[in-house]
C-alpha atoms as a PDB file:
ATOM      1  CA  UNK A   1     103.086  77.889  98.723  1.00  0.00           C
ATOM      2  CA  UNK A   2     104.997  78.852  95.560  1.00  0.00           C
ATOM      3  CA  UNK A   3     106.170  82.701  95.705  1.00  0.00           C
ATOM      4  CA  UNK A   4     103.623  82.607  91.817  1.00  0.00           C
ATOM      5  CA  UNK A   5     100.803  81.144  93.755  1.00  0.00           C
ATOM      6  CA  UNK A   6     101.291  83.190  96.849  1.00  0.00           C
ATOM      7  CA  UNK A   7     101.393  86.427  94.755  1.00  0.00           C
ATOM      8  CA  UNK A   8      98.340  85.600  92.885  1.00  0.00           C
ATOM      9  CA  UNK A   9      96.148  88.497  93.072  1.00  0.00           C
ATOM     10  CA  UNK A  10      92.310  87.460  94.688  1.00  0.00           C
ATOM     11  CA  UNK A  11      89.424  89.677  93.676  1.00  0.00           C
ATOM     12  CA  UNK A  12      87.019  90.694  96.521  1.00  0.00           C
ATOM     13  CA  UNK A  13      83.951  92.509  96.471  1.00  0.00           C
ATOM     14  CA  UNK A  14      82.586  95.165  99.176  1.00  0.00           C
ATOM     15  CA  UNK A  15      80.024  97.315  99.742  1.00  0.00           C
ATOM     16  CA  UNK A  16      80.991 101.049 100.507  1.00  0.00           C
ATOM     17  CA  UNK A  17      78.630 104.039 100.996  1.00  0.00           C
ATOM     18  CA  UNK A  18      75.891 101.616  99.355  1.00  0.00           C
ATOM     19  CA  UNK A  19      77.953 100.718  96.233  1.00  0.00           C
ATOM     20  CA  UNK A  20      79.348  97.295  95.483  1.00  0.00           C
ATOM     21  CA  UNK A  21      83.396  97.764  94.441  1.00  0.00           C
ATOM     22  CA  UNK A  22      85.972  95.143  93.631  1.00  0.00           C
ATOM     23  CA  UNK A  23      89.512  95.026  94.787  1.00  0.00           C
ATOM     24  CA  UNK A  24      92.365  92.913  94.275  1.00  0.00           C
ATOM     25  CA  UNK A  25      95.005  91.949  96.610  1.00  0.00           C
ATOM     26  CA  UNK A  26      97.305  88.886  97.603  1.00  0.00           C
ATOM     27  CA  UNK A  27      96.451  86.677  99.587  1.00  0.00           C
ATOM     28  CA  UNK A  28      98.900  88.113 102.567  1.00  0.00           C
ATOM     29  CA  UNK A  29      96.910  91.092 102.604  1.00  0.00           C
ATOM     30  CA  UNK A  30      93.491  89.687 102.753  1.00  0.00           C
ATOM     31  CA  UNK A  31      94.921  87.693 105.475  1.00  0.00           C
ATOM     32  CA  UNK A  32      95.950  90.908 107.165  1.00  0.00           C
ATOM     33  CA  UNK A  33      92.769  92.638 106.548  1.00  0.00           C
ATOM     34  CA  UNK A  34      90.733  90.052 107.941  1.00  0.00           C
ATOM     35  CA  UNK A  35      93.265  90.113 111.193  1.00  0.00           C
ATOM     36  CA  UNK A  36      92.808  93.735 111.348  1.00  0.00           C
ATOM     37  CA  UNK A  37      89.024  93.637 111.431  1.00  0.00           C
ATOM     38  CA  UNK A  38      89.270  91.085 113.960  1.00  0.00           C
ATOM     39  CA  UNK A  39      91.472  93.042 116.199  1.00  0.00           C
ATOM     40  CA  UNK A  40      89.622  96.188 115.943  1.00  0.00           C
ATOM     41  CA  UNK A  41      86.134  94.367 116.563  1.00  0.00           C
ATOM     42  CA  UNK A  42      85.408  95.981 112.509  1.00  0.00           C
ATOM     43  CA  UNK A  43      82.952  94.268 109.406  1.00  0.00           C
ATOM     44  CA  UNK A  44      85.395  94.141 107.049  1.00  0.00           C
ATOM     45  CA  UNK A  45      83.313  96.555 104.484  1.00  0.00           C
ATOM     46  CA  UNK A  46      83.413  99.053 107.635  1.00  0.00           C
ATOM     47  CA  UNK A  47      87.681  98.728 107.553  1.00  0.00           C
ATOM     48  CA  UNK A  48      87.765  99.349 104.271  1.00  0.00           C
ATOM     49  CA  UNK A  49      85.227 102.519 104.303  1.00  0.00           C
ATOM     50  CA  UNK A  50      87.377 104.199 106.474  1.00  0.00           C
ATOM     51  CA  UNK A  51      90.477 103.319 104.254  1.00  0.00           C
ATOM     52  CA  UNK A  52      88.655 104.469 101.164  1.00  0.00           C
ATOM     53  CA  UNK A  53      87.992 108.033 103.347  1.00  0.00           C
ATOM     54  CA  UNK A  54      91.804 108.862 103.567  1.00  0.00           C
ATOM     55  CA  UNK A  55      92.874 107.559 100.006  1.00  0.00           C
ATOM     56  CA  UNK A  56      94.784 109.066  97.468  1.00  0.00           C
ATOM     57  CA  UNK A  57      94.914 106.160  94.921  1.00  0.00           C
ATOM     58  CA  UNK A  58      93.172 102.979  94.215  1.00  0.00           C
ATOM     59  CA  UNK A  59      91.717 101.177  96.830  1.00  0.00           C
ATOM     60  CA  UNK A  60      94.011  98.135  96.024  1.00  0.00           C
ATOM     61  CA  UNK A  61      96.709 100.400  96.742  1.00  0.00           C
ATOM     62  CA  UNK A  62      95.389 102.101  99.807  1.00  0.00           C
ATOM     63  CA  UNK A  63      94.722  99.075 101.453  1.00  0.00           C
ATOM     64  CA  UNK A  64      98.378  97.877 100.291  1.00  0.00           C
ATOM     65  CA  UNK A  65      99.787 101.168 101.913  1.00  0.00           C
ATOM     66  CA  UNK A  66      96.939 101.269 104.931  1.00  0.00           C
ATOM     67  CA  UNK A  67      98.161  97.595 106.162  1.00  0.00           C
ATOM     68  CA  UNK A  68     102.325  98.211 105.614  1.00  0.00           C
ATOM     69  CA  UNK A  69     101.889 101.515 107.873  1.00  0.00           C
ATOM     70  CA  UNK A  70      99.506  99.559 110.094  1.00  0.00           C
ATOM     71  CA  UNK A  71     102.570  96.502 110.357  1.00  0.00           C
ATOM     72  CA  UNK A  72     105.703  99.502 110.837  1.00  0.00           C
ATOM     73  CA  UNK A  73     103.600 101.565 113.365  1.00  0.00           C
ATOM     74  CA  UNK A  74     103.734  97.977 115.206  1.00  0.00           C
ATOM     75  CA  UNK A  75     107.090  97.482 115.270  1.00  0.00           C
ATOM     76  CA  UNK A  76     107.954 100.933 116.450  1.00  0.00           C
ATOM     77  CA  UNK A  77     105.837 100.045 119.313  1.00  0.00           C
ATOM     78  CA  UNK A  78     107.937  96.950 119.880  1.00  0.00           C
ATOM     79  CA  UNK A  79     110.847  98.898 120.327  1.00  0.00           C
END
């Protein structure tokens, strides 16, 4: 994948508090949405609810920022 393609932003829509809302991301963080609503046993509308609680911008951008805290909590972790 090309770095144009793989920046490419993908619209999604989800339902939140009973109202549809789009967002946009690249595909990397879809991909790491859908991982994290897999690994915490989450619909992905539920994820992104509780996001959407504790935001302070967009919801493009809280997801953005949700997911690169989520990644460096990890690797702290690690060690």
């Amino acid at each position: 994948m090309t770095a144009k393609a793989s920046a490419a932003l993908v619209k999604g829509s989800v339902t939140i508090a009973g109202h549809r809302t789009s967002l946009s991301l690249e595909p990397i963080f879809w991909r790491a949405l859908r991982a994290a609503t897999v690994e915490r046993g989450l619909a992905l509308n539920a994820l992104i609810a509780e996001i959407d609680e504790a935001r302070t911008t967009n919801l493009s951008s809280a997801v953005r920022v949700w997911l690169f805290e989520r990644a460096v909590a990890r690797d702290e972790q690690r060690g």
